[in-house]
Protein backbone atom coordinates (compact mmCIF):
# COMPACT_ATOMS: atom_id res chain seq x y z
CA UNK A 1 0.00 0.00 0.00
CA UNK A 2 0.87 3.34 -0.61
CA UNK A 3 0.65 6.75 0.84
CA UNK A 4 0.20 9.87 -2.14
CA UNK A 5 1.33 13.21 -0.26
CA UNK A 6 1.15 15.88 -2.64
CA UNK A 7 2.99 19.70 -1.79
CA UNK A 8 1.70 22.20 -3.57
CA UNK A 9 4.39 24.50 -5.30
CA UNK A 10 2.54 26.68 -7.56
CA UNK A 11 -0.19 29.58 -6.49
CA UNK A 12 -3.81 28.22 -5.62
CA UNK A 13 -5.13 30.10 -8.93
CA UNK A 14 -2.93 27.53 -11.16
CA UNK A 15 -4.11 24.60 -8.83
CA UNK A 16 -7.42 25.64 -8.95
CA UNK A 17 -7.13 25.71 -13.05
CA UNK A 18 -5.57 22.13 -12.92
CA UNK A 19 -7.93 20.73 -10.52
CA UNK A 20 -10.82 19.43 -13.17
CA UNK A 21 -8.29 17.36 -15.35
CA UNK A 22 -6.46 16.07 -12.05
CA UNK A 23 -10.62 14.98 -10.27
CA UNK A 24 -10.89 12.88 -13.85
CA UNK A 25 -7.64 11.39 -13.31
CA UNK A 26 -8.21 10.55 -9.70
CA UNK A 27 -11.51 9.10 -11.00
CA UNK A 28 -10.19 7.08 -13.48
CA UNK A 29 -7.71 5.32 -11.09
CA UNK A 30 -10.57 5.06 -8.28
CA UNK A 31 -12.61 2.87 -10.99
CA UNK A 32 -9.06 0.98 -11.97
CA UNK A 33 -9.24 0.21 -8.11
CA UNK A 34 -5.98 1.65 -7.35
CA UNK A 35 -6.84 4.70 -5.11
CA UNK A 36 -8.96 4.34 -2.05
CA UNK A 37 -9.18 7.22 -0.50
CA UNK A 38 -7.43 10.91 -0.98
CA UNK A 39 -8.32 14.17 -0.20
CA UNK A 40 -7.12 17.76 0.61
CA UNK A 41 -5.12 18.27 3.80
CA UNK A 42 -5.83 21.04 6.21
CA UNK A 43 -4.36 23.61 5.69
CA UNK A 44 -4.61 23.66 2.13
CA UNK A 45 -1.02 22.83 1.26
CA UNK A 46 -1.27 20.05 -0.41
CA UNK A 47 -3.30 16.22 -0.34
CA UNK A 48 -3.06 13.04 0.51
CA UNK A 49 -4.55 9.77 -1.65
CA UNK A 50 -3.79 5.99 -0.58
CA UNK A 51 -3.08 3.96 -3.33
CA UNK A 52 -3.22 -0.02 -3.60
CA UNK A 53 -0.62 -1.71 -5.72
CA UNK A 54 2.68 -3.93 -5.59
CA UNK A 55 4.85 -2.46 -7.97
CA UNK A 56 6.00 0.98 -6.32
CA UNK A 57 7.42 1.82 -10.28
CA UNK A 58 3.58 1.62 -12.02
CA UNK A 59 2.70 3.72 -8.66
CA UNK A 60 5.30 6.24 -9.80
CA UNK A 61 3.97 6.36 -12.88
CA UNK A 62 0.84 7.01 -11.71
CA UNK A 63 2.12 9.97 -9.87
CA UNK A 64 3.93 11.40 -13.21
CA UNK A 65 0.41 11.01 -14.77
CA UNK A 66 -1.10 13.55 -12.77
CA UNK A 67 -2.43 16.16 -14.37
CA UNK A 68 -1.00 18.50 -11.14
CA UNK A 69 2.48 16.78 -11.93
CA UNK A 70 2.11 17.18 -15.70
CA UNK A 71 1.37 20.97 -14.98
CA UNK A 72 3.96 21.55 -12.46
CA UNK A 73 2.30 22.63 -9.82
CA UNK A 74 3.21 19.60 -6.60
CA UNK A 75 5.67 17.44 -5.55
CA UNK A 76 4.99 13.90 -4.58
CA UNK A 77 6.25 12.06 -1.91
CA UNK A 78 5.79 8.52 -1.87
CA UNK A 79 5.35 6.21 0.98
CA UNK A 80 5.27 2.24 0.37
CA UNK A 81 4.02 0.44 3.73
CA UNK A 82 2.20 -2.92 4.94
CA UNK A 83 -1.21 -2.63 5.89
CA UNK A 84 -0.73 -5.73 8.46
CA UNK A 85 -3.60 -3.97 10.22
CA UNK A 86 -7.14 -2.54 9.30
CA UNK A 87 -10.20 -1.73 10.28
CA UNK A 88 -13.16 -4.07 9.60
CA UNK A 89 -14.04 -2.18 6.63
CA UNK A 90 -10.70 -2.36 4.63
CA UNK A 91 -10.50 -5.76 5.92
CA UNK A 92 -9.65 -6.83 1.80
CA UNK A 93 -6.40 -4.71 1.80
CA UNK A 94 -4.68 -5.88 4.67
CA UNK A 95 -0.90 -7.30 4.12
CA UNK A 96 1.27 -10.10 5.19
CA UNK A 97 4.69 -8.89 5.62
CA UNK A 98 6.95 -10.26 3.57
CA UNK A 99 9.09 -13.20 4.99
């Protein structure tokens, strides 16, 4: 699993004008079944989406996908962990950790 956490670097106008193409990309990998959750963080700085996957490279390519990374307006920091705990309702996306 995978934690998204996106930095803004641009003004809000330009990630305001980005924001339409980069909700249809985050749609299109919700229905793929990659992303399961994301959102803005607080203040608004930035986001945060948590991805499913097990190649860390198609999750990086993923991020370069972004319409926000195509326009230049975040950084991404990506954060690869094991889900060896869940609550009841993401019971399907718990981990093993690897032996």
């Amino acid at each position: 699993m995978f934690v998204l956490e996106l930095t803004y670097i641009a003004p809000i106008d330009r990630i305001d004008a980005a924001l339409p193409e980069h909700v249809k990309w985050l749609d299109a990998h919700y229905a793929s079944g990659v992303f399961i959750a994301s959102g803005r963080k607080n203040p608004r700085d930035g986001g945060i989406i948590i991805a499913v996957g097990e190649e860390r490279a198609k999750i990086e390519e993923i991020v370069r996908s972004d319409p926000f990374s195509v326009a230049g307006v975040c950084e991404y920091t990506v954060t690869e962990f094991y889900a060896t705990k869940t609550a009841p309702a993401l019971e399907e996306y718990r981990e093993e950790l690897p032996s």
